[in-house]
PDB file of N, CA and C in Angstrom:
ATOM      1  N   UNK A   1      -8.123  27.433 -11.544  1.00  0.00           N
ATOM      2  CA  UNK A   1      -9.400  26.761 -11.491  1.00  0.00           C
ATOM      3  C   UNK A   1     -10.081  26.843 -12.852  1.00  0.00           C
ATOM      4  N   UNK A   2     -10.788  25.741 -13.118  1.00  0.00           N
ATOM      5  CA  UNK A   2     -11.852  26.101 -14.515  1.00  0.00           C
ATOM      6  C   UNK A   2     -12.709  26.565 -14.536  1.00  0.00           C
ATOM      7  N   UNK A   3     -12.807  26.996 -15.401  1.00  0.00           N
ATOM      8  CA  UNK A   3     -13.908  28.013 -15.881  1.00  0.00           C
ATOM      9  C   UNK A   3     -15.204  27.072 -15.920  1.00  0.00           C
ATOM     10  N   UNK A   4     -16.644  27.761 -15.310  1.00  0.00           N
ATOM     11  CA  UNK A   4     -18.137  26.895 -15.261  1.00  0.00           C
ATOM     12  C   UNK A   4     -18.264  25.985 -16.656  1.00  0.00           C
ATOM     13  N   UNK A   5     -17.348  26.896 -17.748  1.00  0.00           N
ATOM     14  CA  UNK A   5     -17.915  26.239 -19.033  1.00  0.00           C
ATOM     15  C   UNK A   5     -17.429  24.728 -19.143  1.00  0.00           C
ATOM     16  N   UNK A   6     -16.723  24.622 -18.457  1.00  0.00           N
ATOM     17  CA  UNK A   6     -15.849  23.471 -18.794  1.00  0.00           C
ATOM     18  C   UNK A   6     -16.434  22.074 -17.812  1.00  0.00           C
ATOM     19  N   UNK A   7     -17.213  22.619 -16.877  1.00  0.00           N
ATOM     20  CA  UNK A   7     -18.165  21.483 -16.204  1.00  0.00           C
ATOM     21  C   UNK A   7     -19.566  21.329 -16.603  1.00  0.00           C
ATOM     22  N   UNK A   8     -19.478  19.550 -16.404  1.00  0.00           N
ATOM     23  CA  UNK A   8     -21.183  19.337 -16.831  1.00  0.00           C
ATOM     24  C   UNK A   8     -21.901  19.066 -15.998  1.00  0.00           C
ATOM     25  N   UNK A   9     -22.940  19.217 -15.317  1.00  0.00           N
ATOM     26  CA  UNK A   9     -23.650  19.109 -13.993  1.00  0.00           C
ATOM     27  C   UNK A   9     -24.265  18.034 -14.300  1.00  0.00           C
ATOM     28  N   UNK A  10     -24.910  17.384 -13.611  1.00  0.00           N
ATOM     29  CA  UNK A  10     -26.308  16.267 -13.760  1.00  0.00           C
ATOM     30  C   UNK A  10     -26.488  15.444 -12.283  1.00  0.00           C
ATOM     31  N   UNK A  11     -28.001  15.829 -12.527  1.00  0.00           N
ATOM     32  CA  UNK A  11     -28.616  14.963 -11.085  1.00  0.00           C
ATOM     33  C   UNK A  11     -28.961  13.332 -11.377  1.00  0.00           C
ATOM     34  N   UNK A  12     -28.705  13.035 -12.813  1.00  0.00           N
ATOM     35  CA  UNK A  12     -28.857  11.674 -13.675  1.00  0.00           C
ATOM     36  C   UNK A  12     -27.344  10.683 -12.896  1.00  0.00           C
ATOM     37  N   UNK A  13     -28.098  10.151 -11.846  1.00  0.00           N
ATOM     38  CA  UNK A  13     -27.230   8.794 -11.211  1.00  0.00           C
ATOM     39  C   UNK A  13     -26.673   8.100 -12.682  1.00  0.00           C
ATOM     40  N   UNK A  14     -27.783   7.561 -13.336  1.00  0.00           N
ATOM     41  CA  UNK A  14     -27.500   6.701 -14.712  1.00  0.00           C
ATOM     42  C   UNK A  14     -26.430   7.608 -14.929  1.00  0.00           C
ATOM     43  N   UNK A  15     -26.234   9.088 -15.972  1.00  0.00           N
ATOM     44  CA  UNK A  15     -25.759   9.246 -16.614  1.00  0.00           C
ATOM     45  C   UNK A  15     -24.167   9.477 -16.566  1.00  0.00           C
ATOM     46  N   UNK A  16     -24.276   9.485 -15.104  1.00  0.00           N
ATOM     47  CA  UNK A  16     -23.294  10.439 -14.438  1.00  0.00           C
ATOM     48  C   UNK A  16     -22.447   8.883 -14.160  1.00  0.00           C
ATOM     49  N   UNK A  17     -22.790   7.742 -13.973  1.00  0.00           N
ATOM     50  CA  UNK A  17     -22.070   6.761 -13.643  1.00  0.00           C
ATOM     51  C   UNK A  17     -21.392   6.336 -15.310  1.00  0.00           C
ATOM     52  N   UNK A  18     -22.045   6.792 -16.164  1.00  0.00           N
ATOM     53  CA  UNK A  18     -21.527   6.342 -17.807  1.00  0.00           C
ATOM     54  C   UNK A  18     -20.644   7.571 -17.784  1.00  0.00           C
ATOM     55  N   UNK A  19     -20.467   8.451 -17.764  1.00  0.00           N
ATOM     56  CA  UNK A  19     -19.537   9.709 -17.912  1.00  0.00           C
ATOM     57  C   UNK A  19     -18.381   9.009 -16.990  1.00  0.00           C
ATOM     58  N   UNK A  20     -18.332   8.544 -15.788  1.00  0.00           N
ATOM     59  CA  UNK A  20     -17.457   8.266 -15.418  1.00  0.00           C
ATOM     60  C   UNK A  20     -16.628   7.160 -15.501  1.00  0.00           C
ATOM     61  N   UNK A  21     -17.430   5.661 -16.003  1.00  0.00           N
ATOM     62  CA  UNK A  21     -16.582   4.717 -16.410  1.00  0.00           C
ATOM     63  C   UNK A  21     -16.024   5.311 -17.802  1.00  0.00           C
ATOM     64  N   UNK A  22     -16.271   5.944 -18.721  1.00  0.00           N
ATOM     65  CA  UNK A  22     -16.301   6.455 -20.326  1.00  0.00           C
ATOM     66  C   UNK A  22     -14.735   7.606 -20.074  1.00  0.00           C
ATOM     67  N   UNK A  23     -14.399   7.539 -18.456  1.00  0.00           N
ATOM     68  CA  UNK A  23     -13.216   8.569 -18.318  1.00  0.00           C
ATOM     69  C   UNK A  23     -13.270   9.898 -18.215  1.00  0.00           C
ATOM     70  N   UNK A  24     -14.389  10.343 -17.767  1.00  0.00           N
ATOM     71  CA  UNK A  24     -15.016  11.613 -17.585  1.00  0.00           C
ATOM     72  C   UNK A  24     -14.145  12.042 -16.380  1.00  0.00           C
ATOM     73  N   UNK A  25     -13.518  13.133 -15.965  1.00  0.00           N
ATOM     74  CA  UNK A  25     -13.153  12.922 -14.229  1.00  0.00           C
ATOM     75  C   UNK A  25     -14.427  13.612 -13.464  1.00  0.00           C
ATOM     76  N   UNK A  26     -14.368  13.450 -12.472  1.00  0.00           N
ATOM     77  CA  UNK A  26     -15.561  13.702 -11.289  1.00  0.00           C
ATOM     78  C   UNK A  26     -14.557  14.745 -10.862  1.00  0.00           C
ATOM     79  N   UNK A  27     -15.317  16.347 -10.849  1.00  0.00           N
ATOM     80  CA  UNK A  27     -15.025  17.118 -10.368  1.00  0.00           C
ATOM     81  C   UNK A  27     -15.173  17.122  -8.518  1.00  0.00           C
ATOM     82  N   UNK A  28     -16.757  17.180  -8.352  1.00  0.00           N
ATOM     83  CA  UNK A  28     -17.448  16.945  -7.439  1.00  0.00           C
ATOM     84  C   UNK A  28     -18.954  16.891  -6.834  1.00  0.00           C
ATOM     85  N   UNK A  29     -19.422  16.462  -6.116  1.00  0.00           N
ATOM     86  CA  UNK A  29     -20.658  16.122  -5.797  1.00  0.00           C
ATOM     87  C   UNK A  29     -20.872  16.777  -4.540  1.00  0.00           C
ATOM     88  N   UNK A  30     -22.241  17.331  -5.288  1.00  0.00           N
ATOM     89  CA  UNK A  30     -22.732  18.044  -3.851  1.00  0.00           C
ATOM     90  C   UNK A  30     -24.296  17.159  -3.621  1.00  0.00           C
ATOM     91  N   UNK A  31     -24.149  16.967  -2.496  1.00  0.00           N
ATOM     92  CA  UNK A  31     -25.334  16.227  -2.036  1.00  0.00           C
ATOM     93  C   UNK A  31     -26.547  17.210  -1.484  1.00  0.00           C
ATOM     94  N   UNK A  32     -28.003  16.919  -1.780  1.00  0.00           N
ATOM     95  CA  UNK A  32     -28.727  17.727  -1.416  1.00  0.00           C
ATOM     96  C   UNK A  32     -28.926  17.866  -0.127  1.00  0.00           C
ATOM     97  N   UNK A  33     -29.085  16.492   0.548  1.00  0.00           N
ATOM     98  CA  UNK A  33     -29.615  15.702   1.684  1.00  0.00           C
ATOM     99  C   UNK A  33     -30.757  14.372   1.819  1.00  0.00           C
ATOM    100  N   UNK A  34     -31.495  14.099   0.654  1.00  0.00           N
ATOM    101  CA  UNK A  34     -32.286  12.959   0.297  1.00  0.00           C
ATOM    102  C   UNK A  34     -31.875  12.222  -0.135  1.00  0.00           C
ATOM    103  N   UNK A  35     -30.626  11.584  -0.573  1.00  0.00           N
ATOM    104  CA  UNK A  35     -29.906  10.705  -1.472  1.00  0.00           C
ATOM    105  C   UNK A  35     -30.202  10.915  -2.997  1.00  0.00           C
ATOM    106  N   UNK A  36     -30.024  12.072  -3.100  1.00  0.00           N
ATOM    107  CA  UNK A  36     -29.844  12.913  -4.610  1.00  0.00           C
ATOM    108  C   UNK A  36     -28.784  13.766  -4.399  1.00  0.00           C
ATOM    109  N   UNK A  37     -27.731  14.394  -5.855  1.00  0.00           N
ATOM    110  CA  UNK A  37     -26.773  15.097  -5.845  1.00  0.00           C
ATOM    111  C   UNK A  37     -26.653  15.368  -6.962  1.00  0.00           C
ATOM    112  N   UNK A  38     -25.999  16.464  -6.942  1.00  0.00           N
ATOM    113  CA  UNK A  38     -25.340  17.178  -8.173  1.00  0.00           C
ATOM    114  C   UNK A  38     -23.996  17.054  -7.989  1.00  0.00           C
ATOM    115  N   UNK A  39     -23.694  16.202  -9.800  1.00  0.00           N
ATOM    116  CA  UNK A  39     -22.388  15.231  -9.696  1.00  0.00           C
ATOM    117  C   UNK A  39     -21.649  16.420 -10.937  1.00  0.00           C
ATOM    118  N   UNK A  40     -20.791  16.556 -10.612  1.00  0.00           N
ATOM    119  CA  UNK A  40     -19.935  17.878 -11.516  1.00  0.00           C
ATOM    120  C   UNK A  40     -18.766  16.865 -12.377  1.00  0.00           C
ATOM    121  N   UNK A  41     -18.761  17.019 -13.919  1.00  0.00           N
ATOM    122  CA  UNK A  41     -17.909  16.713 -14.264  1.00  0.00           C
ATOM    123  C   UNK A  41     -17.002  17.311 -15.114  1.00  0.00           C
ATOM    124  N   UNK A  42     -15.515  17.233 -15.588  1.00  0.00           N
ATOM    125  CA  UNK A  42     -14.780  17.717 -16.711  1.00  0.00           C
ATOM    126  C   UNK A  42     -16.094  17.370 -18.245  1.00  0.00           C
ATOM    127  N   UNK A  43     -16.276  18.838 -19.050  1.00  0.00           N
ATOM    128  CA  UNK A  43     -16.754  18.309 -19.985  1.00  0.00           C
ATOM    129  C   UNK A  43     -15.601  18.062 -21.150  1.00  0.00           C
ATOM    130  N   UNK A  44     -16.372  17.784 -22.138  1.00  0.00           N
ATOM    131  CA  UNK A  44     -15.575  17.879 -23.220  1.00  0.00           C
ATOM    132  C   UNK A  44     -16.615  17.236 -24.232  1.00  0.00           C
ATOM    133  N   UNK A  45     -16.062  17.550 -25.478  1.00  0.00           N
ATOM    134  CA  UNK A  45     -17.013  17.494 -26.935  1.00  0.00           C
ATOM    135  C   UNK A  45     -17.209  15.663 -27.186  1.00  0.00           C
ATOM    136  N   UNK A  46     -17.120  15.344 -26.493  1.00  0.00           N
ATOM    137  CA  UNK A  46     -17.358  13.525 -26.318  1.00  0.00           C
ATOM    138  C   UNK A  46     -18.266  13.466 -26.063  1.00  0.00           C
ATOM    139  N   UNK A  47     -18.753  14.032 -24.966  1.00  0.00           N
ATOM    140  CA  UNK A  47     -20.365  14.216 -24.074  1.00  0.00           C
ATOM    141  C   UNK A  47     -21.004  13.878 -24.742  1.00  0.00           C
ATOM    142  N   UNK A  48     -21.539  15.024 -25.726  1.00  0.00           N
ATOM    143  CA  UNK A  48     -22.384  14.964 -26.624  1.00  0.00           C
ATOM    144  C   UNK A  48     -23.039  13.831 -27.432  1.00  0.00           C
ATOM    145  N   UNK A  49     -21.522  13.500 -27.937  1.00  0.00           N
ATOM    146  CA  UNK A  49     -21.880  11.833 -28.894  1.00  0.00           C
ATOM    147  C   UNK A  49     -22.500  10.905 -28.102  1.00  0.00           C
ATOM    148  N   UNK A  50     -21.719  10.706 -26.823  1.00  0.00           N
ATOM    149  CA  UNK A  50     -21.584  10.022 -25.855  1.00  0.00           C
ATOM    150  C   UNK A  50     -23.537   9.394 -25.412  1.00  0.00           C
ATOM    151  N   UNK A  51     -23.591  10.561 -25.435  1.00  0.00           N
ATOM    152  CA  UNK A  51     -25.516  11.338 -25.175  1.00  0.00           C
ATOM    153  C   UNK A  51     -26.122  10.560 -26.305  1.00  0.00           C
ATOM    154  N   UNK A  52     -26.022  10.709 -27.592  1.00  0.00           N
ATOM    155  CA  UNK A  52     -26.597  10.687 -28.830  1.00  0.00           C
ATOM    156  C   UNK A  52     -26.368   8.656 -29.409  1.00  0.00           C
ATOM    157  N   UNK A  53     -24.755   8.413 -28.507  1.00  0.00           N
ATOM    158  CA  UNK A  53     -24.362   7.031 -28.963  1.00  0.00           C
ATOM    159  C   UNK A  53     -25.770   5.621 -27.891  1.00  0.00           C
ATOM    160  N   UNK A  54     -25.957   6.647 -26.588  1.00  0.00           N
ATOM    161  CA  UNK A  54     -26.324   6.008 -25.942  1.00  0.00           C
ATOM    162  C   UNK A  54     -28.088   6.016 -26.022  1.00  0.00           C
ATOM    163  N   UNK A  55     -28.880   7.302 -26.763  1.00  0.00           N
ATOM    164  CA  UNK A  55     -29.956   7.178 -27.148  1.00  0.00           C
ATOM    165  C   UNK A  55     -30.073   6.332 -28.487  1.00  0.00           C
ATOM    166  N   UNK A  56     -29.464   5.937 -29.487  1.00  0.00           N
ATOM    167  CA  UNK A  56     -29.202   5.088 -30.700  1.00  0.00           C
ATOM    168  C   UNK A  56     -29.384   3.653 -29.762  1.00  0.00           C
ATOM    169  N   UNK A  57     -28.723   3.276 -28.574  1.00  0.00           N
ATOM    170  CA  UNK A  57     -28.208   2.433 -28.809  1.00  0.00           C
ATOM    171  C   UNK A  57     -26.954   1.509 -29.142  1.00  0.00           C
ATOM    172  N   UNK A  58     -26.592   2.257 -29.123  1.00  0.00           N
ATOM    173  CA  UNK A  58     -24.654   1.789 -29.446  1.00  0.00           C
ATOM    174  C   UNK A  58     -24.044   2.185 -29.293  1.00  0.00           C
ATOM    175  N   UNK A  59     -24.338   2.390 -27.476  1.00  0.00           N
ATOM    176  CA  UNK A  59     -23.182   2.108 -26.588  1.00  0.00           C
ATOM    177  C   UNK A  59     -23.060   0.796 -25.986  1.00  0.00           C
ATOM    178  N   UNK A  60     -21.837   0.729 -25.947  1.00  0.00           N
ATOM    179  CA  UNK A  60     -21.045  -0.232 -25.093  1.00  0.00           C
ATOM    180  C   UNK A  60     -20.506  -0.373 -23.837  1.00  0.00           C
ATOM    181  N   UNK A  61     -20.776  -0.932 -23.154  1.00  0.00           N
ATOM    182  CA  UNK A  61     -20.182  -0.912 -21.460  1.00  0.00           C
ATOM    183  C   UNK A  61     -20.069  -1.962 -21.000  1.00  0.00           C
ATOM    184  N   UNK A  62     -18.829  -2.116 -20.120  1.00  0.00           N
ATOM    185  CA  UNK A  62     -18.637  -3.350 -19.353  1.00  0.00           C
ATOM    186  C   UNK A  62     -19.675  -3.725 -17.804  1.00  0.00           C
ATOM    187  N   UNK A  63     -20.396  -4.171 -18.016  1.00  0.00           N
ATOM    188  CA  UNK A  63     -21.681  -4.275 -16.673  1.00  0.00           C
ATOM    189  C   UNK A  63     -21.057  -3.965 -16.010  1.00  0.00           C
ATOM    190  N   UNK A  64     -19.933  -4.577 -15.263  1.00  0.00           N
ATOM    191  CA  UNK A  64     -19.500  -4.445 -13.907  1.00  0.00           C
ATOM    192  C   UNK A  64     -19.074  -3.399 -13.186  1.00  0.00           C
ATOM    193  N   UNK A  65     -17.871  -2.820 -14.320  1.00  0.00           N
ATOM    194  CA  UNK A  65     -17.916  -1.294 -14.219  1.00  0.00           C
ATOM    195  C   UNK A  65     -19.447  -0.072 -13.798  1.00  0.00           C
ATOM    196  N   UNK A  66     -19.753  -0.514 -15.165  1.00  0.00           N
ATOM    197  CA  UNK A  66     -21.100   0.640 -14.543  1.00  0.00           C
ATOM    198  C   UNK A  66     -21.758  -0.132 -13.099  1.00  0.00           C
ATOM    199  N   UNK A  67     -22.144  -1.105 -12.895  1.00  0.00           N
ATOM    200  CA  UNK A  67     -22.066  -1.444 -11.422  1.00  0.00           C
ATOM    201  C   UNK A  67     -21.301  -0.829 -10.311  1.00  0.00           C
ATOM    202  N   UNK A  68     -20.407  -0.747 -10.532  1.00  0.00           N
ATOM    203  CA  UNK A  68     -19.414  -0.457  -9.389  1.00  0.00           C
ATOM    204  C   UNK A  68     -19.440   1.228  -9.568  1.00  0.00           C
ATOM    205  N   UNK A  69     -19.453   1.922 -10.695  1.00  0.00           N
ATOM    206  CA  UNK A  69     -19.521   3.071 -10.643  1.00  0.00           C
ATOM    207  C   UNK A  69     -21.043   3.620 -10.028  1.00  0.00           C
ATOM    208  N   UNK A  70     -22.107   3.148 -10.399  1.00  0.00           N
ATOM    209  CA  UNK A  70     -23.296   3.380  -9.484  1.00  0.00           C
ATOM    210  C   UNK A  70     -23.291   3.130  -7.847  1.00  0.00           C
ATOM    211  N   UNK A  71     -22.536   2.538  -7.640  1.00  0.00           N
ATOM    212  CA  UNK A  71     -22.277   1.882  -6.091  1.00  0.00           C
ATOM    213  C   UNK A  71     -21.623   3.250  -5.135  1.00  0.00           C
ATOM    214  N   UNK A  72     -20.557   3.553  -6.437  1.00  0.00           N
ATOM    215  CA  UNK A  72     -19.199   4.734  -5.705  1.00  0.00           C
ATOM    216  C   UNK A  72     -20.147   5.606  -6.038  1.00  0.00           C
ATOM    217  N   UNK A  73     -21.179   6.602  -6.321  1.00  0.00           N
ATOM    218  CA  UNK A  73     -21.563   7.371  -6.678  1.00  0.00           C
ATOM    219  C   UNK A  73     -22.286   7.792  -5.823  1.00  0.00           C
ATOM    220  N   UNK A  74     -23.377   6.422  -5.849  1.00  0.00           N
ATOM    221  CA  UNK A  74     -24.562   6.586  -5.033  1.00  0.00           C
ATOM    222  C   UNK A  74     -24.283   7.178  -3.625  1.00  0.00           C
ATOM    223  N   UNK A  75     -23.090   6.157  -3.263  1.00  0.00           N
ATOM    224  CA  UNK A  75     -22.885   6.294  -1.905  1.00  0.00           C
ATOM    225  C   UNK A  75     -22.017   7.737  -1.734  1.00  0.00           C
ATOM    226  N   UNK A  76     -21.459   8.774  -2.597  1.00  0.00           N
ATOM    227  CA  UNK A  76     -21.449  10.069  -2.040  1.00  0.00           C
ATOM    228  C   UNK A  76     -22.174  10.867  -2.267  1.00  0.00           C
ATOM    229  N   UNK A  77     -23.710  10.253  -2.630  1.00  0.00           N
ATOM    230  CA  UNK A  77     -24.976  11.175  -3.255  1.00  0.00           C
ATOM    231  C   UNK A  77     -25.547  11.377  -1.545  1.00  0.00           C
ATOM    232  N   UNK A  78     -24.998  10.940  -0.852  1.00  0.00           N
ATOM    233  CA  UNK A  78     -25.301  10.633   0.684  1.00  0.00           C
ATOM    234  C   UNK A  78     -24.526  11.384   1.506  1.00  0.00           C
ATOM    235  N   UNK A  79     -23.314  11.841   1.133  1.00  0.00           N
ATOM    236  CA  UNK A  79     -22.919  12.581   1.809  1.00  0.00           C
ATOM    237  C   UNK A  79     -21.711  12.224   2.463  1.00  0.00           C
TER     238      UNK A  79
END
């Protein structure tokens, strides 16, 4: 199993749906019970930029994807 260091937590629907089209893997999601969750992912030193590319501004994403990844997300933020 991995070690805590190696996962990134976030209750950020947004962010957590860009980590995952961007190839992040989804460890797992724990749902609170309100349609909020804590979405667990593989980190790695990409994150970061990833974070920094997308406050600049220049990131890139295919709409549909992040669509569809907010869709799959949401709906196990539910349980």
């Amino acid at each position: 199993m991995k070690d805590d260091r190696d996962k990134y937590s976030t209750h950020d629907l947004w962010f957590a749906a860009l980590l995952k089209i961007k190839g992040f893997p989804l460890l797992g999601v724990q749902p609170n019970g309100n349609g909020r969750a804590l979405f667990e992912f593989e980190d790695s030193p990409e994150r970061k930029q990833l974070l920094i590319d997308l406050v600049n501004k220049k990131l890139l994403i295919e709409p549909l994807s992040f669509v569809d990844a907010m869709k799959s997300l949401k709906a196990l933020s539910y349980g």
